[in-house]
C-alpha atoms as a PDB file:
ATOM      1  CA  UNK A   1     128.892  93.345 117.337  1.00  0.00           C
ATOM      2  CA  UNK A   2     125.871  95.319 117.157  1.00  0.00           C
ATOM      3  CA  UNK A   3     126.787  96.351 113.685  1.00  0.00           C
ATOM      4  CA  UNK A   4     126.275  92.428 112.969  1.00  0.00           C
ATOM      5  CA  UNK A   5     122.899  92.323 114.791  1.00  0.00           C
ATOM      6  CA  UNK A   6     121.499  94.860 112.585  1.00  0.00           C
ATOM      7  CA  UNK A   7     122.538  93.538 109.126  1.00  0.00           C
ATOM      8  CA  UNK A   8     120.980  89.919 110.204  1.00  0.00           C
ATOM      9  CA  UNK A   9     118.256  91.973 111.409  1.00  0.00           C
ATOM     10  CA  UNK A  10     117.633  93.808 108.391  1.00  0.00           C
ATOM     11  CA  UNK A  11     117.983  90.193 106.339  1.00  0.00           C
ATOM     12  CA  UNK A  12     115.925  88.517 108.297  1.00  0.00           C
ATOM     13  CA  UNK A  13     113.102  91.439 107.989  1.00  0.00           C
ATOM     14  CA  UNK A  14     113.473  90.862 104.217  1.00  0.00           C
ATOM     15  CA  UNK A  15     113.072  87.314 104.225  1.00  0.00           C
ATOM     16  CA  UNK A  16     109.653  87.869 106.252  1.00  0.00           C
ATOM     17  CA  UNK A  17     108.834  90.964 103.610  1.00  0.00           C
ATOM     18  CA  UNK A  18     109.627  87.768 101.107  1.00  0.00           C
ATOM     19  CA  UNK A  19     107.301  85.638 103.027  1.00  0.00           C
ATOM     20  CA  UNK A  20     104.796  87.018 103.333  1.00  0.00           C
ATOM     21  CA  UNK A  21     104.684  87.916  99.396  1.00  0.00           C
ATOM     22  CA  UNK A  22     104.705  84.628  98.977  1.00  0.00           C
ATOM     23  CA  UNK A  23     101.615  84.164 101.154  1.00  0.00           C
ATOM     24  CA  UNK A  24     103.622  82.251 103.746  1.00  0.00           C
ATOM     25  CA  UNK A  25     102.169  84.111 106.892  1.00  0.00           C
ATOM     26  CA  UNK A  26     103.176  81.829 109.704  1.00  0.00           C
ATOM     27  CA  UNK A  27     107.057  82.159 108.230  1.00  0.00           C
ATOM     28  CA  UNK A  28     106.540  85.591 107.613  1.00  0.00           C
ATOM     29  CA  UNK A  29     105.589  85.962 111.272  1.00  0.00           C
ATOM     30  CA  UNK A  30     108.514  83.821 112.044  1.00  0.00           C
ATOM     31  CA  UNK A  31     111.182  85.591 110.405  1.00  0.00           C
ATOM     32  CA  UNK A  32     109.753  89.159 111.658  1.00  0.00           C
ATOM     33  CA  UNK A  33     109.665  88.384 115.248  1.00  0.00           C
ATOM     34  CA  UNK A  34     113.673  86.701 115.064  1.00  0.00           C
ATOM     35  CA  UNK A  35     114.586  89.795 113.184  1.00  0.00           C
ATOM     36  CA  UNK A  36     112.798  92.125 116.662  1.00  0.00           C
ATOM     37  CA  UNK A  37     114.637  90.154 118.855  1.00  0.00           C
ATOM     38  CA  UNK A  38     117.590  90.736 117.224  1.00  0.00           C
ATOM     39  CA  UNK A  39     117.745  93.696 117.211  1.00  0.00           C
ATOM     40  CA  UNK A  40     114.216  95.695 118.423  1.00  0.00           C
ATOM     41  CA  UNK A  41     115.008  99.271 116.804  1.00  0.00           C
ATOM     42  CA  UNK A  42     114.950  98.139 113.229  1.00  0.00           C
ATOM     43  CA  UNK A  43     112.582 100.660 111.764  1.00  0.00           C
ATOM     44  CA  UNK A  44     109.188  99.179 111.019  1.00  0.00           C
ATOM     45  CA  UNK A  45     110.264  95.293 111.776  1.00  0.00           C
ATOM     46  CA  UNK A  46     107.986  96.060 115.409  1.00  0.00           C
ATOM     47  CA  UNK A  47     104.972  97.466 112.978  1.00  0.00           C
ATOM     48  CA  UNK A  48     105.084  94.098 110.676  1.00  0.00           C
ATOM     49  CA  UNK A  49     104.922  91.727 113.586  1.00  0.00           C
ATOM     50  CA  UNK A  50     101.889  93.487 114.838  1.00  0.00           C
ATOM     51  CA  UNK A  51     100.450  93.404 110.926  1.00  0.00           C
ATOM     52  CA  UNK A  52     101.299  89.570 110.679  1.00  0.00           C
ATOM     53  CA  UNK A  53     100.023  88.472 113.859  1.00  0.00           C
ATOM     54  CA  UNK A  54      96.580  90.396 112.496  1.00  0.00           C
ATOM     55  CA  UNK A  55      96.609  89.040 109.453  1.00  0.00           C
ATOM     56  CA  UNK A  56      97.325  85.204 111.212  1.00  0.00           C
ATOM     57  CA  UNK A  57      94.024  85.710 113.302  1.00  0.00           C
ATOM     58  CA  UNK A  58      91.751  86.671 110.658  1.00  0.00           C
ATOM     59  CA  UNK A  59      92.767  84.175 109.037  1.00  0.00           C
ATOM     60  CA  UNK A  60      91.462  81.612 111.586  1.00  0.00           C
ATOM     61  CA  UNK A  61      87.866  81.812 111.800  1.00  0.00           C
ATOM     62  CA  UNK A  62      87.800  81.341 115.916  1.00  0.00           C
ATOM     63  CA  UNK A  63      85.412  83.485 116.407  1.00  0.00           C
ATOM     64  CA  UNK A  64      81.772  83.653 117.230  1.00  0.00           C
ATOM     65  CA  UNK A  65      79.861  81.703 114.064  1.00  0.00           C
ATOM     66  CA  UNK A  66      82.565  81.222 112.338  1.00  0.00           C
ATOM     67  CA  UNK A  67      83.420  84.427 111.804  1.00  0.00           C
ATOM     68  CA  UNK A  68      86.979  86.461 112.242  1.00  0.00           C
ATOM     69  CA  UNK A  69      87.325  86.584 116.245  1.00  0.00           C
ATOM     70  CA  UNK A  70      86.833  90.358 116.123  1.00  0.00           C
ATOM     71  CA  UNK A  71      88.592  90.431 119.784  1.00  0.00           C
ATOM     72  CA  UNK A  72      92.030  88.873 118.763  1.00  0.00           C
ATOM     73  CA  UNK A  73      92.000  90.907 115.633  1.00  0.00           C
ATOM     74  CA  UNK A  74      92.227  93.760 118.096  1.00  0.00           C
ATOM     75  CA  UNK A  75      94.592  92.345 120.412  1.00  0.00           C
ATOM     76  CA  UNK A  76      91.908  92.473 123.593  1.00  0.00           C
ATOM     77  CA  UNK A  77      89.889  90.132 125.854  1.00  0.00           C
ATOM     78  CA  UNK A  78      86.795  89.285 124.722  1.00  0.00           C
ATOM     79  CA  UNK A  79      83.730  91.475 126.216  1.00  0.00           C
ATOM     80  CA  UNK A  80      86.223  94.183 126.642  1.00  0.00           C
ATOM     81  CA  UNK A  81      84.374  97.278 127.492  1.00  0.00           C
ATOM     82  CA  UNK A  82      83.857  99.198 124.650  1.00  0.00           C
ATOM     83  CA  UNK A  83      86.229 102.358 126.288  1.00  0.00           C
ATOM     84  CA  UNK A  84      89.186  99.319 126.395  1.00  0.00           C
ATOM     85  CA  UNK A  85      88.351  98.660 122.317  1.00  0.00           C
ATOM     86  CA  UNK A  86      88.099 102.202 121.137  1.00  0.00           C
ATOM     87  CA  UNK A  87      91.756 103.110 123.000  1.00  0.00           C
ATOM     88  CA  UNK A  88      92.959  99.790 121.547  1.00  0.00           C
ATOM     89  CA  UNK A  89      91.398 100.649 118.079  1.00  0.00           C
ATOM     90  CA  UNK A  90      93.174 103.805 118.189  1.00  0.00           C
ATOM     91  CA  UNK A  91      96.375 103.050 119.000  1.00  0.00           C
ATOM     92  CA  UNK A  92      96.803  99.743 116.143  1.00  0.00           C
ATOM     93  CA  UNK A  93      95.072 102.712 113.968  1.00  0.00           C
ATOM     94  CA  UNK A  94      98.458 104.869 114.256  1.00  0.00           C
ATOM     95  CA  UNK A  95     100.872 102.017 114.457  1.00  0.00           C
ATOM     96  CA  UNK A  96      99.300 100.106 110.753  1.00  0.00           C
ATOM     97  CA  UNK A  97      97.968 103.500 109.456  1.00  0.00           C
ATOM     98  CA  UNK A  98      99.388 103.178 105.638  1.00  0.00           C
ATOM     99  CA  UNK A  99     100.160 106.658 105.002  1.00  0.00           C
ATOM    100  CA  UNK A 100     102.511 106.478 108.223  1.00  0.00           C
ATOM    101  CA  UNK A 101     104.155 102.894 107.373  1.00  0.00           C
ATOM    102  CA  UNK A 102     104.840 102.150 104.175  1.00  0.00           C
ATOM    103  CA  UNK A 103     105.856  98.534 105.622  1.00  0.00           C
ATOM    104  CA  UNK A 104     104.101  94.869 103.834  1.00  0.00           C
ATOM    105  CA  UNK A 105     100.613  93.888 105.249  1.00  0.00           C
ATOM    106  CA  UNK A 106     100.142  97.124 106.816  1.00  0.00           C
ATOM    107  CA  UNK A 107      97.304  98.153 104.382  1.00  0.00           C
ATOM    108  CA  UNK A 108      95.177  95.065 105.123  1.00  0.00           C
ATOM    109  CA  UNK A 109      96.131  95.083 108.698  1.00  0.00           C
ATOM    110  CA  UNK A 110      94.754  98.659 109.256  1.00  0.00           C
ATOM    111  CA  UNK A 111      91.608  97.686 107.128  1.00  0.00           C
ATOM    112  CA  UNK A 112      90.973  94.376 109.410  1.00  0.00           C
ATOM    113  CA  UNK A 113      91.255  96.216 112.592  1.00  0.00           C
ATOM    114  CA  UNK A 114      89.184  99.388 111.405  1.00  0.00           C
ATOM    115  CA  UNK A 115      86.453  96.458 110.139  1.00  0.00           C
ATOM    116  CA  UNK A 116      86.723  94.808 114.173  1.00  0.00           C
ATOM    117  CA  UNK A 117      86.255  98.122 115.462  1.00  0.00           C
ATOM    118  CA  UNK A 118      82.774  99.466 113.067  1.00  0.00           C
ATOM    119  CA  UNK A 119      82.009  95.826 114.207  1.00  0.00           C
ATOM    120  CA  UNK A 120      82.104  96.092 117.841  1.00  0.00           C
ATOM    121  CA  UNK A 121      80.606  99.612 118.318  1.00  0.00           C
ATOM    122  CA  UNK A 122      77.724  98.119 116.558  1.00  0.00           C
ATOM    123  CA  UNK A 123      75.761  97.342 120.005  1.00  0.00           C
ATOM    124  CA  UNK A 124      73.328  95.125 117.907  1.00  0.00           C
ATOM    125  CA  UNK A 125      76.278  93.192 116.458  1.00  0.00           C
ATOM    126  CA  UNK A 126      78.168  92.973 119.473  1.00  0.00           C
ATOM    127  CA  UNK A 127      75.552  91.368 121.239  1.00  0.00           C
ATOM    128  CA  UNK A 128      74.755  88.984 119.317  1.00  0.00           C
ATOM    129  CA  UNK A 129      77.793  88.401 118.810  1.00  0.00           C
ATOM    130  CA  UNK A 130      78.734  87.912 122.235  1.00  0.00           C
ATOM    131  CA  UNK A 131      75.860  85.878 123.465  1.00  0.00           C
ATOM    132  CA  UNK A 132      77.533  83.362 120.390  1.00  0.00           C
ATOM    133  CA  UNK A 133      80.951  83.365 121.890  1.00  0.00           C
ATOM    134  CA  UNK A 134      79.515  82.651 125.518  1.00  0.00           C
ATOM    135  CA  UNK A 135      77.570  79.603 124.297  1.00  0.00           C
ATOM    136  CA  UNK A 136      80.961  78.619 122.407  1.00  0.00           C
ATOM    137  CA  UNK A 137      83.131  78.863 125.449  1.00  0.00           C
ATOM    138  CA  UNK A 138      80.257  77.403 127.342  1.00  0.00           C
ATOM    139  CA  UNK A 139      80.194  74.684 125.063  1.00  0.00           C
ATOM    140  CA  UNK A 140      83.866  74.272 124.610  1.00  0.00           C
ATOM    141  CA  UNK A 141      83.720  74.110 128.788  1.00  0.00           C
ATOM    142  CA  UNK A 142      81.402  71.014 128.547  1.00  0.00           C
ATOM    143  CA  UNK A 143      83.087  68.951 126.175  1.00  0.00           C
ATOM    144  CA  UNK A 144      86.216  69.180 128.189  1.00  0.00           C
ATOM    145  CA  UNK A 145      84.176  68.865 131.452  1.00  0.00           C
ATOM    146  CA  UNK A 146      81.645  65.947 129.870  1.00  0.00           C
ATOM    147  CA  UNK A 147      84.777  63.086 129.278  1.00  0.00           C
ATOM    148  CA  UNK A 148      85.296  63.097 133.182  1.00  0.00           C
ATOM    149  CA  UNK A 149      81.563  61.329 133.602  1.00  0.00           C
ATOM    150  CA  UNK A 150      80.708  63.545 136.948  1.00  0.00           C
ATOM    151  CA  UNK A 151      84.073  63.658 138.764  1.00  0.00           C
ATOM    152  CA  UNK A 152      85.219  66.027 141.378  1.00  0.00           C
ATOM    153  CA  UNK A 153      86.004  68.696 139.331  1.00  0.00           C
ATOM    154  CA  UNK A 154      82.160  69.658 137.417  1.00  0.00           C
ATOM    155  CA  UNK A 155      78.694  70.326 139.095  1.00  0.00           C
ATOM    156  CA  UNK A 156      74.973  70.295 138.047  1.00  0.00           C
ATOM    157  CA  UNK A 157      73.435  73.532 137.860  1.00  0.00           C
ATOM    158  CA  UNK A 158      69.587  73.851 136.777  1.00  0.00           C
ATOM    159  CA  UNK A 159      68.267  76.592 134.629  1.00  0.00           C
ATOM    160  CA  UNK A 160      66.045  78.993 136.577  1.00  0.00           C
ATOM    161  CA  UNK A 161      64.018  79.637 133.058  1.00  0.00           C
ATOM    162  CA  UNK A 162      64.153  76.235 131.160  1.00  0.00           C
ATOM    163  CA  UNK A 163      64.125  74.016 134.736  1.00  0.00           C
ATOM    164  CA  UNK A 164      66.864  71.774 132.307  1.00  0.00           C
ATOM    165  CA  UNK A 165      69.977  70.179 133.973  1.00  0.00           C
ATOM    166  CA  UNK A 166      73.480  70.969 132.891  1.00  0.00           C
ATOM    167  CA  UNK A 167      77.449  69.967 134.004  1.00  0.00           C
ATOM    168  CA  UNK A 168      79.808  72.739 134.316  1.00  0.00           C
ATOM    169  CA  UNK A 169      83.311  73.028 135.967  1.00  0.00           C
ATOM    170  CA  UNK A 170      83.246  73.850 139.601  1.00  0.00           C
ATOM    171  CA  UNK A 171      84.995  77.233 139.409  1.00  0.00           C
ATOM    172  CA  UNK A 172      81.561  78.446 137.314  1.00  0.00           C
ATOM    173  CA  UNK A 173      79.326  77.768 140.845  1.00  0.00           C
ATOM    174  CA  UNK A 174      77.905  81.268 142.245  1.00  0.00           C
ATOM    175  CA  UNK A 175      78.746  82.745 138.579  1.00  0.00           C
ATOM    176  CA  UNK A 176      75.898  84.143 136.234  1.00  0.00           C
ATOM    177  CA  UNK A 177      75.826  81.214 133.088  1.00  0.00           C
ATOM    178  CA  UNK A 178      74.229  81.217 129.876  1.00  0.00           C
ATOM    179  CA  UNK A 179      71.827  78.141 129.628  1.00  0.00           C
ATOM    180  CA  UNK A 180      72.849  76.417 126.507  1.00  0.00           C
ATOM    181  CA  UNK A 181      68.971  75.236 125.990  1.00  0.00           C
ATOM    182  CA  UNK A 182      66.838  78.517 126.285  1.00  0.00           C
ATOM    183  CA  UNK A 183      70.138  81.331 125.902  1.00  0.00           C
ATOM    184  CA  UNK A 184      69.089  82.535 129.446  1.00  0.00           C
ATOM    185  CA  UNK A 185      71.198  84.148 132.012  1.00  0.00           C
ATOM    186  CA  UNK A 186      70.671  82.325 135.392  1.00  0.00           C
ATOM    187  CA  UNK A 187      72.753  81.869 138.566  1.00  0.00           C
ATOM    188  CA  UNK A 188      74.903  78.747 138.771  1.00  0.00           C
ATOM    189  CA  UNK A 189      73.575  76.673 142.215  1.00  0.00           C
ATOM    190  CA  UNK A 190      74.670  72.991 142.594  1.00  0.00           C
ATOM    191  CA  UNK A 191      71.941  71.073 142.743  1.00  0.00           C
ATOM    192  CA  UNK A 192      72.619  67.527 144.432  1.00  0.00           C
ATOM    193  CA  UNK A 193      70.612  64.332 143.730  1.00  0.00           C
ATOM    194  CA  UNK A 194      68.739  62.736 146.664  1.00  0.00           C
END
């Protein structure tokens, strides 16, 4: 039986090697994780699932500005502290190296995360590229929030700086926001009408 496992295993590994080739990521991913389920010591089939899922993010521009989201490239939160992204860094480093896996994607994988990593130990970079991704989730957070028209579940907050009015969700009250209007940091207070 497990004899079985592995051939299907080892064919389905080539049909995401065959994939992928044929710059068919998401059935490239597909195939690779089937062929890990199937049968998890195939060697390298662990590697390429890592590489494709790298490759699928970077592809997506989710991130700050429309750039790559340099977090999900590295398989972290975002804001990570930077001891979190260098361990992280190192450890896709020796799993996508080339000269250790000869594997598809690797190459490019290893090159994406090496370019997230000289990325986010630029502390000029990462900064402004975080205060970006806070006013994106902070916007994404109003839109969602803005369709319920001042129900239950949002509050007003004021800016301390800007004096300007803005609707967040309740869970966000006593939290440090960014003010979408001057890019301040300010304490979230609900302020009630009288």
């Amino acid at each position: 039986m497990d004899k079985a496992k592995q051939e299907e295993a080892e064919r389905l590994k080539t049909l995401a090697e065959d994939k992928y080739r044929q710059s068919n990521l998401k059935s490239a991913l597909k195939y690779a994780k089937r062929a890990l389920r199937l049968f998890p010591n195939i060697d390298g089939v662990s590697e390429m699932v890592t590489a494709f899922k790298i490759l699928r993010v970077a592809g997506k521009s989710g991130g700050a500005g429309g750039s790559p989201d340099w977090y999900k490239i590295l398989q972290i939160e975002p804001f990570s502290h930077t001891n979190t992204i260098r361990k992280q860094y190192k450890r896709l480093a020796l799993t996508l190296h080339p000269d250790k896996n000869s594997f598809v994607a690797s190459e490019e994988a290893f090159k994406l995360v090496g370019d997230a990593f000289r990325f986010l130990s630029d502390k000029i970079r990462r900064k402004e590229y975080d205060l970006k991704l806070r006013i994106a989730i902070q916007a994404a957070a109003l839109t969602t929030t803005s369709g319920g028209g001042g129900t239950d579940d949002t509050f007003w907050t004021a800016c301390s700086t800007c004096r300007l009015l803005h609707q967040f969700e309740r869970r966000y009250i006593g939290h440090n926001l960014m003010c979408p209007s001057c890019k301040k940091s300010f304490l979230a207070v609900e302020v009630r009408g009288e």
